[in-house]
C-alpha atoms as a PDB file:
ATOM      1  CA  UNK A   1      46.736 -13.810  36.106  1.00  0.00           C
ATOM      2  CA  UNK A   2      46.072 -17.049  37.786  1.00  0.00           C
ATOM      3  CA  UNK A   3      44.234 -19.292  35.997  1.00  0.00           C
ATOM      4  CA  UNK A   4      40.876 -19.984  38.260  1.00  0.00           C
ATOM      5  CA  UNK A   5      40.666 -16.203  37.723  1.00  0.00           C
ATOM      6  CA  UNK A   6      39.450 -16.775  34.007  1.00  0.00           C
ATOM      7  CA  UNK A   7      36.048 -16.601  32.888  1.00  0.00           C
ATOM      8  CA  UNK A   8      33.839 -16.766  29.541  1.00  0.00           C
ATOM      9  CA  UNK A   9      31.777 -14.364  28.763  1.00  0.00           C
ATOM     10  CA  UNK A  10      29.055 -13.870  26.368  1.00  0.00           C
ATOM     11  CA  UNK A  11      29.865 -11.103  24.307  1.00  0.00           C
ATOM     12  CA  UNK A  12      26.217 -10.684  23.269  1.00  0.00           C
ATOM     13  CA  UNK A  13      24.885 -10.996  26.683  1.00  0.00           C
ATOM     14  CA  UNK A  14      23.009 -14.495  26.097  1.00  0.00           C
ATOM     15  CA  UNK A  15      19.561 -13.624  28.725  1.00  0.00           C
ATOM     16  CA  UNK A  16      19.006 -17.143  29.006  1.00  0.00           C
ATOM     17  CA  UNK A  17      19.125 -18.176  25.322  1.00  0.00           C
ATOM     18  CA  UNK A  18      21.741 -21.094  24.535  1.00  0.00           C
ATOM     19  CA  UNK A  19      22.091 -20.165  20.866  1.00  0.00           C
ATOM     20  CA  UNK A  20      24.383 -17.438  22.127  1.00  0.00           C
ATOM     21  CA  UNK A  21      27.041 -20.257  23.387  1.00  0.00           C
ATOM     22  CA  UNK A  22      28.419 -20.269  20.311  1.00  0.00           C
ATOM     23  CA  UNK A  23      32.511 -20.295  20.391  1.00  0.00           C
ATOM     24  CA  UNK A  24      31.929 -16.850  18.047  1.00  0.00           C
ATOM     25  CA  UNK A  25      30.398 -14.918  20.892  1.00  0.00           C
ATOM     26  CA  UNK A  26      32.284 -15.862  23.732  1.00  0.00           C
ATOM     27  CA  UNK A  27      35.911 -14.528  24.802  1.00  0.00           C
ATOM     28  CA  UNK A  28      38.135 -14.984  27.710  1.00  0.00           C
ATOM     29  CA  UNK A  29      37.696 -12.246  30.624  1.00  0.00           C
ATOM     30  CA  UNK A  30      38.661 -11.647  34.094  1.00  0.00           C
ATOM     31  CA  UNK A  31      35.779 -12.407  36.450  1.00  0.00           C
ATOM     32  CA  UNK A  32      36.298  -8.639  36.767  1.00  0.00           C
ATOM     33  CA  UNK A  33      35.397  -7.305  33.410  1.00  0.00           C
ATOM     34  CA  UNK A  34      33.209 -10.191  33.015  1.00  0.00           C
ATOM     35  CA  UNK A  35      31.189  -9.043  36.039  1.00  0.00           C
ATOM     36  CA  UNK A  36      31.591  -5.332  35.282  1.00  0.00           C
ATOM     37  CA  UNK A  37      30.045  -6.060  31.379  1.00  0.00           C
ATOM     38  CA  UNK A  38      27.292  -8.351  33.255  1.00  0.00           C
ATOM     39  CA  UNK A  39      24.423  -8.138  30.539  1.00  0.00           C
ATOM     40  CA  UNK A  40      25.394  -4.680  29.181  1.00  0.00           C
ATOM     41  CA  UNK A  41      25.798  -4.695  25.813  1.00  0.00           C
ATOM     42  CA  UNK A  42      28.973  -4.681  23.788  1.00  0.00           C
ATOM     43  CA  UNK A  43      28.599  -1.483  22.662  1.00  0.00           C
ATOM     44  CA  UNK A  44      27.557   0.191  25.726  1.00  0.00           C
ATOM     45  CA  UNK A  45      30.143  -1.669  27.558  1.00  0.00           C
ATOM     46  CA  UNK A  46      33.174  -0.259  25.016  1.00  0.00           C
ATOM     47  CA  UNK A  47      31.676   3.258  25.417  1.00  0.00           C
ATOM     48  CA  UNK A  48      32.093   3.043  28.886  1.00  0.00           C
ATOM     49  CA  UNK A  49      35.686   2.922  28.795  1.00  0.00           C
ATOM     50  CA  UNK A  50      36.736   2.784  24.851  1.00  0.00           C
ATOM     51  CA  UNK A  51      40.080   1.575  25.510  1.00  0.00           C
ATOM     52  CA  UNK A  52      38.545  -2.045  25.891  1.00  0.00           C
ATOM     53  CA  UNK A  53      38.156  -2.480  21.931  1.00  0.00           C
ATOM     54  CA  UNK A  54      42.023  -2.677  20.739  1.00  0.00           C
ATOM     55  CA  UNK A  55      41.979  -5.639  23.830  1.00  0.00           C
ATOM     56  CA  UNK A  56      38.696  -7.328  22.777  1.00  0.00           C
ATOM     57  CA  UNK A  57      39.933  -7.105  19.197  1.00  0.00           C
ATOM     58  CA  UNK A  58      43.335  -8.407  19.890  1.00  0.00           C
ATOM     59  CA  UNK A  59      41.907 -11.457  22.208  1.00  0.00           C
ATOM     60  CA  UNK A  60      39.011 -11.786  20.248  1.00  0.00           C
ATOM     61  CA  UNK A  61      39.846 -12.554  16.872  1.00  0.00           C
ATOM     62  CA  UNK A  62      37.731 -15.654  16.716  1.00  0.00           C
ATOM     63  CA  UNK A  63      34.851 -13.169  17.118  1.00  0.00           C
ATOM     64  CA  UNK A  64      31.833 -12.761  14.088  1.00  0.00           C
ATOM     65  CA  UNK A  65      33.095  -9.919  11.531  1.00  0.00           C
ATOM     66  CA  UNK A  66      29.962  -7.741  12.353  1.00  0.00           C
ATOM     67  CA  UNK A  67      31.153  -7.411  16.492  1.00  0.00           C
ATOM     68  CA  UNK A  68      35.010  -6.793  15.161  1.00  0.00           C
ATOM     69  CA  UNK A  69      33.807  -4.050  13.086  1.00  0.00           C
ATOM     70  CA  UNK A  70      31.997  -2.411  16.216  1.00  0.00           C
ATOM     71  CA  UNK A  71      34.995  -3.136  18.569  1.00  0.00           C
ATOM     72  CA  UNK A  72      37.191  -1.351  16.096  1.00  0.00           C
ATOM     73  CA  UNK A  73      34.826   1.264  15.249  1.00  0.00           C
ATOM     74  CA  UNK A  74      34.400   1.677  19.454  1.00  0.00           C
ATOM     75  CA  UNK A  75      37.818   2.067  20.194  1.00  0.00           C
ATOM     76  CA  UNK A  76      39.626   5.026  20.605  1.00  0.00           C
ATOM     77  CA  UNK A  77      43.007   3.139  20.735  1.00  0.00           C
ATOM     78  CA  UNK A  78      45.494   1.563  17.690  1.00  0.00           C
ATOM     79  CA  UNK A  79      45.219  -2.719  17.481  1.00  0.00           C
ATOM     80  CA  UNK A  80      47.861  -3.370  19.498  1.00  0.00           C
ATOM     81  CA  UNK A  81      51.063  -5.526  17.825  1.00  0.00           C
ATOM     82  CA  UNK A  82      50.961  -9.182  17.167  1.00  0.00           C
ATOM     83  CA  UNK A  83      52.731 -11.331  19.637  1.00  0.00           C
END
């Protein structure tokens, strides 16, 4: 995936508040998904297609402990191997 195709997105959509900038709630995304999630939120998003929460968990590891435990919780899918 070329690189200027790369986004951040606010994992708890931020609605305008810049306390959500923090490097805990943001993850890389295609300006696909990113688009697709818009403001949804996570939960709604993973429910959607549950299959997103093994890759959210796997990219996201940087991610608060409270929105790994819903990823994982979300997902209907095994954490995929380390690299």
């Amino acid at each position: 995936m070329p690189a200027e195709t790369i986004t951040l997105d606010h994992v708890r959509p931020r609605r305008g508040m810049s306390a959500y900038d923090r490097p805990d709630n943001l993850v890389l995304a295609c300006r696909t998904c990113n688009a697709a999630k818009a403001d949804t939120p996570l939960l709604a998003f993973l429910m959607a297609r549950r299959s997103r929460g093994v890759f959210l968990l796997h990219y996201g590891d940087h991610l608060s402990d409270p929105l790994k435990a819903l990823a994982r919780n979300a997902s209907e899918r095994p954490l995929l191997p380390p690299d």
